[in-house]
N, C-alpha and C. Protein backbone atom coordinates (compact mmCIF):
# COMPACT_ATOMS: atom_id res chain seq x y z
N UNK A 1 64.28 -103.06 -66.54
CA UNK A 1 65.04 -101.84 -66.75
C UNK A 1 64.26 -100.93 -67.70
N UNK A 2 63.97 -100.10 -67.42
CA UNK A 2 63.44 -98.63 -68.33
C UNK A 2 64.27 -98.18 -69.70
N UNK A 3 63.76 -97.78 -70.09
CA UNK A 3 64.30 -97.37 -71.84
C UNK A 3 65.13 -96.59 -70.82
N UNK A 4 65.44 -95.71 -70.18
CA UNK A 4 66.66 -94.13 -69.96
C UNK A 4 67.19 -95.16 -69.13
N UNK A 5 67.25 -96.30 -68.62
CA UNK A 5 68.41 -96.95 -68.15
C UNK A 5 68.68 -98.00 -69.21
N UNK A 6 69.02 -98.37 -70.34
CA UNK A 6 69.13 -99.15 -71.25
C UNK A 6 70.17 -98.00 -72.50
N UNK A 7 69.11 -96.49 -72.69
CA UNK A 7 69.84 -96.03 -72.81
C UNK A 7 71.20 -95.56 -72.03
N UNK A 8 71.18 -95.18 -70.90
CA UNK A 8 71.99 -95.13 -69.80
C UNK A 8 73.62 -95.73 -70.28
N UNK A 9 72.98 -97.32 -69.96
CA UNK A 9 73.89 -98.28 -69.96
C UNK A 9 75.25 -98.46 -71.64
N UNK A 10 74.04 -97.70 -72.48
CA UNK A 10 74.41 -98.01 -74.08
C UNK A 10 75.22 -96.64 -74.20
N UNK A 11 75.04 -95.76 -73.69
CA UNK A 11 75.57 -94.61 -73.64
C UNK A 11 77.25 -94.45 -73.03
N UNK A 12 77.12 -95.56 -71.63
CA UNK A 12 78.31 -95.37 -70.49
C UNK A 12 79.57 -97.17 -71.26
N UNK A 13 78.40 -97.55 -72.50
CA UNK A 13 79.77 -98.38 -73.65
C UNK A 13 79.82 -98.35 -74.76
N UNK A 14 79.02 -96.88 -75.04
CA UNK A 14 79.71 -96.39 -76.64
C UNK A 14 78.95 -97.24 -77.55
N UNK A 15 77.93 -97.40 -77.53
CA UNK A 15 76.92 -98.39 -78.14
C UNK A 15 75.89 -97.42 -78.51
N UNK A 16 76.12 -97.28 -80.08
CA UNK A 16 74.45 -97.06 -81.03
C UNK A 16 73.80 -98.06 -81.16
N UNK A 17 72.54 -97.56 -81.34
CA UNK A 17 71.04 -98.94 -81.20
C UNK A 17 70.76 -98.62 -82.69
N UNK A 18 70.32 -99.66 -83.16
CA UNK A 18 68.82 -99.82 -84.71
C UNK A 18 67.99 -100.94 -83.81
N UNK A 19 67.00 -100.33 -84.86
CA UNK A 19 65.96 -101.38 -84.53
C UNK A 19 65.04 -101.41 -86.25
N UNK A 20 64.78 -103.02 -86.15
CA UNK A 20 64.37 -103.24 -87.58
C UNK A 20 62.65 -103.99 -86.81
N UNK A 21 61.99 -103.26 -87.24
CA UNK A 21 60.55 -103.81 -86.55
C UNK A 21 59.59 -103.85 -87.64
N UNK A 22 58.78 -105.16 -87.64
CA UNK A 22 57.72 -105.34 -88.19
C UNK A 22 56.50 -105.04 -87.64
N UNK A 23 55.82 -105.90 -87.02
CA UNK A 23 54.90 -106.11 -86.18
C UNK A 23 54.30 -104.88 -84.80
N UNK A 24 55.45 -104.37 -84.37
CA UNK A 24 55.63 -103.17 -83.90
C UNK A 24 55.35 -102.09 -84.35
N UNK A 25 56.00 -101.83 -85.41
CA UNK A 25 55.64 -100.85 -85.96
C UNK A 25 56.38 -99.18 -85.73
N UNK A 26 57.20 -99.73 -85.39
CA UNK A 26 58.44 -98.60 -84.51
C UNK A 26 57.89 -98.39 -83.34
N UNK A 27 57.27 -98.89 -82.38
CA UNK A 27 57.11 -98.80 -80.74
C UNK A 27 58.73 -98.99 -79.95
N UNK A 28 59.77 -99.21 -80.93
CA UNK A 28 60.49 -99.69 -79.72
C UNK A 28 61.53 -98.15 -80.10
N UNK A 29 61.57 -97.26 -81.10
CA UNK A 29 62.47 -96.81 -81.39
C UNK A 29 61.36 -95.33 -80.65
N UNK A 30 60.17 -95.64 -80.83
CA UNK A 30 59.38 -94.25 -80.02
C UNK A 30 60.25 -94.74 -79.12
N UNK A 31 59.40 -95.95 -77.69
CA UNK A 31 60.24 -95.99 -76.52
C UNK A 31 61.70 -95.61 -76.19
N UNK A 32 62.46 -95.63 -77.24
CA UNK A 32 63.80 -94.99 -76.88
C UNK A 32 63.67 -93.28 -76.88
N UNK A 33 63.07 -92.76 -78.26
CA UNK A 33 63.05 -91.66 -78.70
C UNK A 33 62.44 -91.16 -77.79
N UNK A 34 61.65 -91.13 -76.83
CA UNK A 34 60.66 -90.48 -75.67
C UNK A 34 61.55 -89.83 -74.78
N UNK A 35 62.40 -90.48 -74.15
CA UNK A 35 63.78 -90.41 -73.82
C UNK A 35 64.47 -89.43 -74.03
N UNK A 36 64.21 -87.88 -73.36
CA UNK A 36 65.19 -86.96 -73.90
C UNK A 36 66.94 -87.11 -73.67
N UNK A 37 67.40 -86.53 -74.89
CA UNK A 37 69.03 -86.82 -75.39
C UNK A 37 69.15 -88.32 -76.00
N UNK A 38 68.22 -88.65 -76.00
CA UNK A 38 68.27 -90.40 -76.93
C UNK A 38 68.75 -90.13 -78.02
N UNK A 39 69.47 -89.05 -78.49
CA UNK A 39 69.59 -89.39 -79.76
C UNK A 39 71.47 -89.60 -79.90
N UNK A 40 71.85 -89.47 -78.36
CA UNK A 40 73.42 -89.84 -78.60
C UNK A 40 73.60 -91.36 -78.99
N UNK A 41 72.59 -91.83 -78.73
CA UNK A 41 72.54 -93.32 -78.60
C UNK A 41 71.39 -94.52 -80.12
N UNK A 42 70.67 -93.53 -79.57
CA UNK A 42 69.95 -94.16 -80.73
C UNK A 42 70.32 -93.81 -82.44
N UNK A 43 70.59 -94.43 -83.15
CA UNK A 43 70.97 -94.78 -84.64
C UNK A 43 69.62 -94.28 -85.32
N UNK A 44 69.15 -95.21 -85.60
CA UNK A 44 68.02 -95.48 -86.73
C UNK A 44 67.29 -96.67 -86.66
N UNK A 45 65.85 -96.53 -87.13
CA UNK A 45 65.02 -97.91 -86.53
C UNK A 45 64.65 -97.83 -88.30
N UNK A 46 64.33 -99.21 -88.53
CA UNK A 46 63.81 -99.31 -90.03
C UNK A 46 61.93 -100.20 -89.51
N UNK A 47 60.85 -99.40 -90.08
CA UNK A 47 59.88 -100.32 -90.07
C UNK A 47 59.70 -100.92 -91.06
N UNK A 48 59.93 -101.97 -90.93
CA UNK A 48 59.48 -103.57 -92.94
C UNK A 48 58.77 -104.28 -92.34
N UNK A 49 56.92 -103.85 -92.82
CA UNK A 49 55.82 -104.18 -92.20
C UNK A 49 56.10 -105.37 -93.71
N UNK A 50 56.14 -105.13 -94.52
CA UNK A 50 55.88 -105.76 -95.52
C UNK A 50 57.38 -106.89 -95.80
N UNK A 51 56.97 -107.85 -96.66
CA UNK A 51 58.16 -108.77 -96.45
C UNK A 51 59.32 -108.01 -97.87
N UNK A 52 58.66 -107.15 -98.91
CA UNK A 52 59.53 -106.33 -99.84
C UNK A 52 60.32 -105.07 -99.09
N UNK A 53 59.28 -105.11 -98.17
CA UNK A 53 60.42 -103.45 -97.32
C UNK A 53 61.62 -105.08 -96.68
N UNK A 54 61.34 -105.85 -96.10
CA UNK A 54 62.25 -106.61 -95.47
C UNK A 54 63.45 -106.70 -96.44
N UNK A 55 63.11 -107.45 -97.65
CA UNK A 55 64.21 -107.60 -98.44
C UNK A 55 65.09 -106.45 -98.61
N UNK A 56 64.29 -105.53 -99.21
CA UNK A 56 64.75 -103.94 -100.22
C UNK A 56 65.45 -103.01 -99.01
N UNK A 57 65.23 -102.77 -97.91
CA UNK A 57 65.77 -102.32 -96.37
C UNK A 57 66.71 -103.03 -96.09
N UNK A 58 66.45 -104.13 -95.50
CA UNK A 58 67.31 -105.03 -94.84
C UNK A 58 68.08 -106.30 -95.60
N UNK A 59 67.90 -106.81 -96.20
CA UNK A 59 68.35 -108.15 -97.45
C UNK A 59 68.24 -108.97 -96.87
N UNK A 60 66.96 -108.59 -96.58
CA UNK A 60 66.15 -110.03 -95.79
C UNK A 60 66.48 -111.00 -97.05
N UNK A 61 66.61 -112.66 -97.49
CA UNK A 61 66.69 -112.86 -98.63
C UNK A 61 65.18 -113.63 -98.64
N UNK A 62 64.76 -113.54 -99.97
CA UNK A 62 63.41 -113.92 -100.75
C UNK A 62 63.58 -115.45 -100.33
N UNK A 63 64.60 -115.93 -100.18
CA UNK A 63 64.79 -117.66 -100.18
C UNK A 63 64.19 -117.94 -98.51
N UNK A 64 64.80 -116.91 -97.97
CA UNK A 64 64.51 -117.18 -96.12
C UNK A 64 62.85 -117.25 -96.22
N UNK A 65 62.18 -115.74 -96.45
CA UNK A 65 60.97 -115.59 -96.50
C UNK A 65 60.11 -117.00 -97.15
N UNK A 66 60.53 -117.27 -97.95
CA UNK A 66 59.64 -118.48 -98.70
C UNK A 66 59.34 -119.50 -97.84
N UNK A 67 61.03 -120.06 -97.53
CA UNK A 67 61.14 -121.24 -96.68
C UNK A 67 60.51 -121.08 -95.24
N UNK A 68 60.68 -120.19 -94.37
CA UNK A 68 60.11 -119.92 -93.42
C UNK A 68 59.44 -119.32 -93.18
N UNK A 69 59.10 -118.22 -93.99
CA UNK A 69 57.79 -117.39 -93.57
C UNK A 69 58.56 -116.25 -92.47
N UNK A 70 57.83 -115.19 -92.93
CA UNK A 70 58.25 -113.78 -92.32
C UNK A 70 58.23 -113.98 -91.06
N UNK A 71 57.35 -114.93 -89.66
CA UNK A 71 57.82 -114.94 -88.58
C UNK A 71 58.17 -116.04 -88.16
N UNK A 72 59.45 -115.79 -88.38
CA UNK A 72 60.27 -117.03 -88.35
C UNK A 72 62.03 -116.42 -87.50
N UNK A 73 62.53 -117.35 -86.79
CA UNK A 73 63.63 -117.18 -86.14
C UNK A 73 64.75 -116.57 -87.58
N UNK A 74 65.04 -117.41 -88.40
CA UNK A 74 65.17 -117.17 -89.32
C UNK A 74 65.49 -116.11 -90.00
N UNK A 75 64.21 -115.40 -90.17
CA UNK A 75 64.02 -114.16 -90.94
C UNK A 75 64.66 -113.11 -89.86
N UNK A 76 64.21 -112.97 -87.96
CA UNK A 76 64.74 -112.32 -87.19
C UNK A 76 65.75 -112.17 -87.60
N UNK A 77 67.04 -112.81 -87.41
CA UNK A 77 68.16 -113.06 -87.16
C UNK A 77 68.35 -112.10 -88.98
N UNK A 78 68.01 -112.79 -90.10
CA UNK A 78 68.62 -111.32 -91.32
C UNK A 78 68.23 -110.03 -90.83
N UNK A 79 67.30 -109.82 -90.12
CA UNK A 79 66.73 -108.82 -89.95
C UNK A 79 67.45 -107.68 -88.79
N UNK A 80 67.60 -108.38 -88.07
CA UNK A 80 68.69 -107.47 -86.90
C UNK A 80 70.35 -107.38 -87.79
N UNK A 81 70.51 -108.55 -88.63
CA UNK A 81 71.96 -108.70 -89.32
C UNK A 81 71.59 -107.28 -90.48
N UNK A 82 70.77 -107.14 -90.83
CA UNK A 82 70.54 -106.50 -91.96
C UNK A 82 70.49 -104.52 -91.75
N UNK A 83 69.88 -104.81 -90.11
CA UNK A 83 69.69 -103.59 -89.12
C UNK A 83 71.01 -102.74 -89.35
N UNK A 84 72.09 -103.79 -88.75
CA UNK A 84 73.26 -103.54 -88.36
C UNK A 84 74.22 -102.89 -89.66
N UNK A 85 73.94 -103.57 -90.28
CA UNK A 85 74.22 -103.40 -92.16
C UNK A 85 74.44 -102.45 -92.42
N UNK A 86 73.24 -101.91 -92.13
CA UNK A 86 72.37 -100.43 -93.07
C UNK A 86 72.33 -99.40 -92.28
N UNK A 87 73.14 -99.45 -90.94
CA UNK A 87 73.34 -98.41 -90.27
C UNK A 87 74.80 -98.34 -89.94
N UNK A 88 75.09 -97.59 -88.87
CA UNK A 88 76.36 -97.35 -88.04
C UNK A 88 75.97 -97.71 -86.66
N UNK A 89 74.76 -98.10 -86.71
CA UNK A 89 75.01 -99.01 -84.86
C UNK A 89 75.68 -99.77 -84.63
N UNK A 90 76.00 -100.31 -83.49
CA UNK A 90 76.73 -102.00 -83.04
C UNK A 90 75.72 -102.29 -82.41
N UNK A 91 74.64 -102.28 -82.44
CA UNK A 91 74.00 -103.37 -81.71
C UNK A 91 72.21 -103.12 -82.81
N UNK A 92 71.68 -103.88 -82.44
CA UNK A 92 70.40 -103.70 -83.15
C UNK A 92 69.55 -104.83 -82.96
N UNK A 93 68.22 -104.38 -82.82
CA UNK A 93 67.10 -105.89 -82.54
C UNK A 93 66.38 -106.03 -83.68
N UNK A 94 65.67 -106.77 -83.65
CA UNK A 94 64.72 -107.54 -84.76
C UNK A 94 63.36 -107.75 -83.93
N UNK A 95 62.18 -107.58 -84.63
CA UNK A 95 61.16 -107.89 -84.31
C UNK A 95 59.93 -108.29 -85.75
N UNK A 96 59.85 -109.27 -85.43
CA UNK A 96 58.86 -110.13 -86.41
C UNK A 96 58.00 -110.93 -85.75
N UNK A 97 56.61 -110.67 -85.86
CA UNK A 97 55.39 -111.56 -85.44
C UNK A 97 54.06 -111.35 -85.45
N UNK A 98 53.13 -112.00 -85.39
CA UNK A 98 51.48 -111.87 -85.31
C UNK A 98 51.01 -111.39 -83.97
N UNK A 99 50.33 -109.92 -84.03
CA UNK A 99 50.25 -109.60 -83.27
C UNK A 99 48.89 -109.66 -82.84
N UNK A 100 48.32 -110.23 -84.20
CA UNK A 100 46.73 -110.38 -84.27
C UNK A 100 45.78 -109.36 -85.00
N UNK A 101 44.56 -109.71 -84.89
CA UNK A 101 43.85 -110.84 -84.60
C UNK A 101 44.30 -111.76 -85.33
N UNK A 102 44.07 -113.07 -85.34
CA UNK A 102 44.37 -114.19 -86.42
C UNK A 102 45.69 -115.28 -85.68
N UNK A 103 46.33 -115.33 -87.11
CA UNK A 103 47.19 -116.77 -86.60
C UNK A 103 46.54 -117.96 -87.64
N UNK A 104 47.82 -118.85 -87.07
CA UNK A 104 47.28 -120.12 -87.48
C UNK A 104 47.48 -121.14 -86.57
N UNK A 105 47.49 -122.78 -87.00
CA UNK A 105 47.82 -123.59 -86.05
C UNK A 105 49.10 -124.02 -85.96
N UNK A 106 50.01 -123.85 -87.33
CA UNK A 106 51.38 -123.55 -87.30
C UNK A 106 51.89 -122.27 -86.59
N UNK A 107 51.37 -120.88 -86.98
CA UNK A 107 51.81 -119.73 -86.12
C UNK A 107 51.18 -118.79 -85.49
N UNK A 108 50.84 -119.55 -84.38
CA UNK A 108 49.45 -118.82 -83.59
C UNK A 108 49.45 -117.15 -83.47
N UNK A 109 48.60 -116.86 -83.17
CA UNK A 109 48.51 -115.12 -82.78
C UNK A 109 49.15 -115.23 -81.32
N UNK A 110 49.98 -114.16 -81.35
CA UNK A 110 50.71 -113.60 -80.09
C UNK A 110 52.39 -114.47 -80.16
N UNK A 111 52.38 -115.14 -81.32
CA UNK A 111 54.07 -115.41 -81.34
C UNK A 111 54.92 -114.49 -82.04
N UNK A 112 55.98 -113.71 -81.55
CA UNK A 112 56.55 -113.15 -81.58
C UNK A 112 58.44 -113.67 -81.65
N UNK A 113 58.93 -113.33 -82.70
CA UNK A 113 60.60 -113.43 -83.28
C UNK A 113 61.67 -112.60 -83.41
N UNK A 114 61.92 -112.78 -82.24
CA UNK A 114 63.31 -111.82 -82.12
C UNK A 114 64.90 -111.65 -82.97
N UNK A 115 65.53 -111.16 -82.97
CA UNK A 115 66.93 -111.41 -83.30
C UNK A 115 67.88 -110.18 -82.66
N UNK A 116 68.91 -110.27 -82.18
CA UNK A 116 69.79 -109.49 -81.71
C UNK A 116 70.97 -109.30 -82.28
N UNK A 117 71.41 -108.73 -83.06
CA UNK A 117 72.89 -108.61 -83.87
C UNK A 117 74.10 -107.81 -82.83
N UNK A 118 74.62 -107.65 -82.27
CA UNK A 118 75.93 -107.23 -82.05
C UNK A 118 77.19 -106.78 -82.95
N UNK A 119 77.71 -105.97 -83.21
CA UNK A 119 78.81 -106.12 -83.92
C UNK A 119 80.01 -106.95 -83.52
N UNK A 120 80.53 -107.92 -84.16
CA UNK A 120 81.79 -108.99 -84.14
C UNK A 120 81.12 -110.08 -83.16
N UNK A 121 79.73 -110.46 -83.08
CA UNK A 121 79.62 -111.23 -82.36
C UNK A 121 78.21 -112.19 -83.43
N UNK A 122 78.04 -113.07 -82.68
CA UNK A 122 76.70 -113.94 -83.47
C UNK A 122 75.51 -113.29 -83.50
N UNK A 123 74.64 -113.88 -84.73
CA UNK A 123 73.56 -112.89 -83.60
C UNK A 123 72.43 -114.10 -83.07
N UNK A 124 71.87 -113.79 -82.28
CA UNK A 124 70.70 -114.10 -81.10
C UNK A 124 69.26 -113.87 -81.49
N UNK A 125 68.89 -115.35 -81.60
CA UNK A 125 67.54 -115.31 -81.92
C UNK A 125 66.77 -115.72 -80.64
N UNK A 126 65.36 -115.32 -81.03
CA UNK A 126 64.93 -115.56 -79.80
C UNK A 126 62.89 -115.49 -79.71
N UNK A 127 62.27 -117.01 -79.58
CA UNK A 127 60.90 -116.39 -79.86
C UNK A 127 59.98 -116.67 -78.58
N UNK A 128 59.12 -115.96 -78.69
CA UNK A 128 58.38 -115.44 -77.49
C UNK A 128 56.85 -115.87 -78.03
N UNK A 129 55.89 -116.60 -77.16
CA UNK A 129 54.18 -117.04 -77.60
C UNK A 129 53.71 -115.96 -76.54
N UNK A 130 53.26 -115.19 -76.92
CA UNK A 130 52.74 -114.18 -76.03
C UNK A 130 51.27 -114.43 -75.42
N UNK A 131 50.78 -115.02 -76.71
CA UNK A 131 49.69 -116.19 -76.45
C UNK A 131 48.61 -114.92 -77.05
N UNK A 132 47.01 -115.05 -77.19
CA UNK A 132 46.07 -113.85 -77.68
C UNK A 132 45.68 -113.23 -77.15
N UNK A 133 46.46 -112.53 -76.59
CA UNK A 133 46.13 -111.73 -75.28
C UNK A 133 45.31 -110.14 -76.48
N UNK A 134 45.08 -110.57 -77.51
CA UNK A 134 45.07 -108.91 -78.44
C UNK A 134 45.99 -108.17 -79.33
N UNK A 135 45.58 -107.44 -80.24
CA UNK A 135 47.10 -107.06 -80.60
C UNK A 135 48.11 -106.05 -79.80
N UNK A 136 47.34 -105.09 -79.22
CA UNK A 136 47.84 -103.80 -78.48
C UNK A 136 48.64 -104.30 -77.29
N UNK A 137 48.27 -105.56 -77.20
CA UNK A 137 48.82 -106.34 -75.62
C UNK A 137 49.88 -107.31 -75.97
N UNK A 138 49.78 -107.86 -77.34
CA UNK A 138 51.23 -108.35 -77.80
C UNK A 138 51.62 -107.74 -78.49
N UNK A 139 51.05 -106.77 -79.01
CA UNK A 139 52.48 -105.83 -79.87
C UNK A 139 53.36 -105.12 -78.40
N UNK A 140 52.39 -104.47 -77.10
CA UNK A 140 53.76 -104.01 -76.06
C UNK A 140 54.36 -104.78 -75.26
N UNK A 141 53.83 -105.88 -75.53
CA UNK A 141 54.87 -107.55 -74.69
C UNK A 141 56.10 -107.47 -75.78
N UNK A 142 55.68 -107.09 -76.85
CA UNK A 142 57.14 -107.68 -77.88
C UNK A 142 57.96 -106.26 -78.01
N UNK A 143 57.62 -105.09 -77.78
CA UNK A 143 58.40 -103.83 -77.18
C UNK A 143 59.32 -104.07 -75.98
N UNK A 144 58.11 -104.55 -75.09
CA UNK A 144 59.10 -104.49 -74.11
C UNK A 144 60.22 -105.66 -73.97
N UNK A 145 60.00 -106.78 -74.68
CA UNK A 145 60.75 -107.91 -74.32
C UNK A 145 61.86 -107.21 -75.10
N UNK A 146 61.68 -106.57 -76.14
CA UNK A 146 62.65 -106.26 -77.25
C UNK A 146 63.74 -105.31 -76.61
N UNK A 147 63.07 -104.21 -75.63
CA UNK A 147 64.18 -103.37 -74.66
C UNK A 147 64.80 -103.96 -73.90
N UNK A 148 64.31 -105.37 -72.90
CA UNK A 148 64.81 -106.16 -72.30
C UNK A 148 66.20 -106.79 -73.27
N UNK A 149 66.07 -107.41 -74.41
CA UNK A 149 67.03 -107.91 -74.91
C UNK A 149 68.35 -107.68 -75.30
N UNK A 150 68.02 -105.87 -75.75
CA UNK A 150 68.76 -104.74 -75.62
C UNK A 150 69.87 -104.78 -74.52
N UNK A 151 69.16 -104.84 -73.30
CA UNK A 151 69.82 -104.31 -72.06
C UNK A 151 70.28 -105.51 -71.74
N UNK A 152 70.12 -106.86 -71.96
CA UNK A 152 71.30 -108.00 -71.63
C UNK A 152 71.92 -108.14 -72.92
N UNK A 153 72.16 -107.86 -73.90
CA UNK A 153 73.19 -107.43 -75.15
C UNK A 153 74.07 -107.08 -74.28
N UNK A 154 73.55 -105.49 -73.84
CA UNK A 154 74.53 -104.79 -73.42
C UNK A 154 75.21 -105.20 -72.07
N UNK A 155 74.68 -105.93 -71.37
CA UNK A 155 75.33 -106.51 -70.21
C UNK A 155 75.99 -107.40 -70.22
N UNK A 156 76.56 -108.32 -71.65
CA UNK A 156 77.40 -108.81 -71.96
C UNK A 156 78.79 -108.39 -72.30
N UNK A 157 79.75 -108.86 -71.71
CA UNK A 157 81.40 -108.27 -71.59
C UNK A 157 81.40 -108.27 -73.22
């Protein structure tokens, strides 16, 4: 599904978007914003490249970051919770991961950590090995998976 059908869909159930992106770098809130009239729909995107914008933005907490490390299911999940927080959307994604070059053997390059917040509902984590395909090639695998996630949010009753 295309960003103007995602918006579409978010539009025809009264659904504002955030998006809290690391690794990205706001690619997913351009991809909406490209989108003329996106702005009935779209909220506000926060970029916390850094794990202090995470906290100080979002309340990511210092305890998560330690224990798990910024790409971590974990941290997603404050991070879309934190999205939701600090805006007036009901819905909002998370994106945290190595987009490269680098990695390790615990968290290779091209893994990527989602989270999906909803309002009154759980939120949805979700991680993706994109594998080293580059960074430019997993930072728009984790855009697009991230619009994808969006649009089955929203296809949930």
């Amino acid at each position: 599904m295309s960003a103007a059908d995602l918006l579409a869909l978010a539009r025809a159930k009264g659904v504002m978007i955030a998006a809290a992106e690391s690794c990205t770098g706001g690619m997913v809130m351009a991809a909406l914003t490209d989108v003329p009239g996106s702005s009935d729909v779209v909220e506000r995107g926060f970029v916390t490249y850094s794990n202090n914008a995470k906290i100080q933005l979002l309340g990511v907490l210092p305890q998560t970051l330690e224990a798990h490390g910024a790409v971590s299911p974990e941290v997603a999940a404050e991070m879309a919770r934190g999205a939701l927080a600090a805006s007036d959307a009901q819905l909002a994604v998370s994106i945290t991961g190595i987009a490269g070059p680098g990695g390790s053997e615990h968290k290779p390059e091209g893994r990527v950590c989602f989270g999906v917040a909803r309002q009154g509902r759980d939120v949805i984590t979700d991680t993706q090995e994109f594998g080293a395909l580059g960074r430019g090639k997993v930072r728009q695998a984790a855009c697009d998976h991230a619009l994808h996630l969006l649009t089955e949010a929203l296809d949930q009753p």
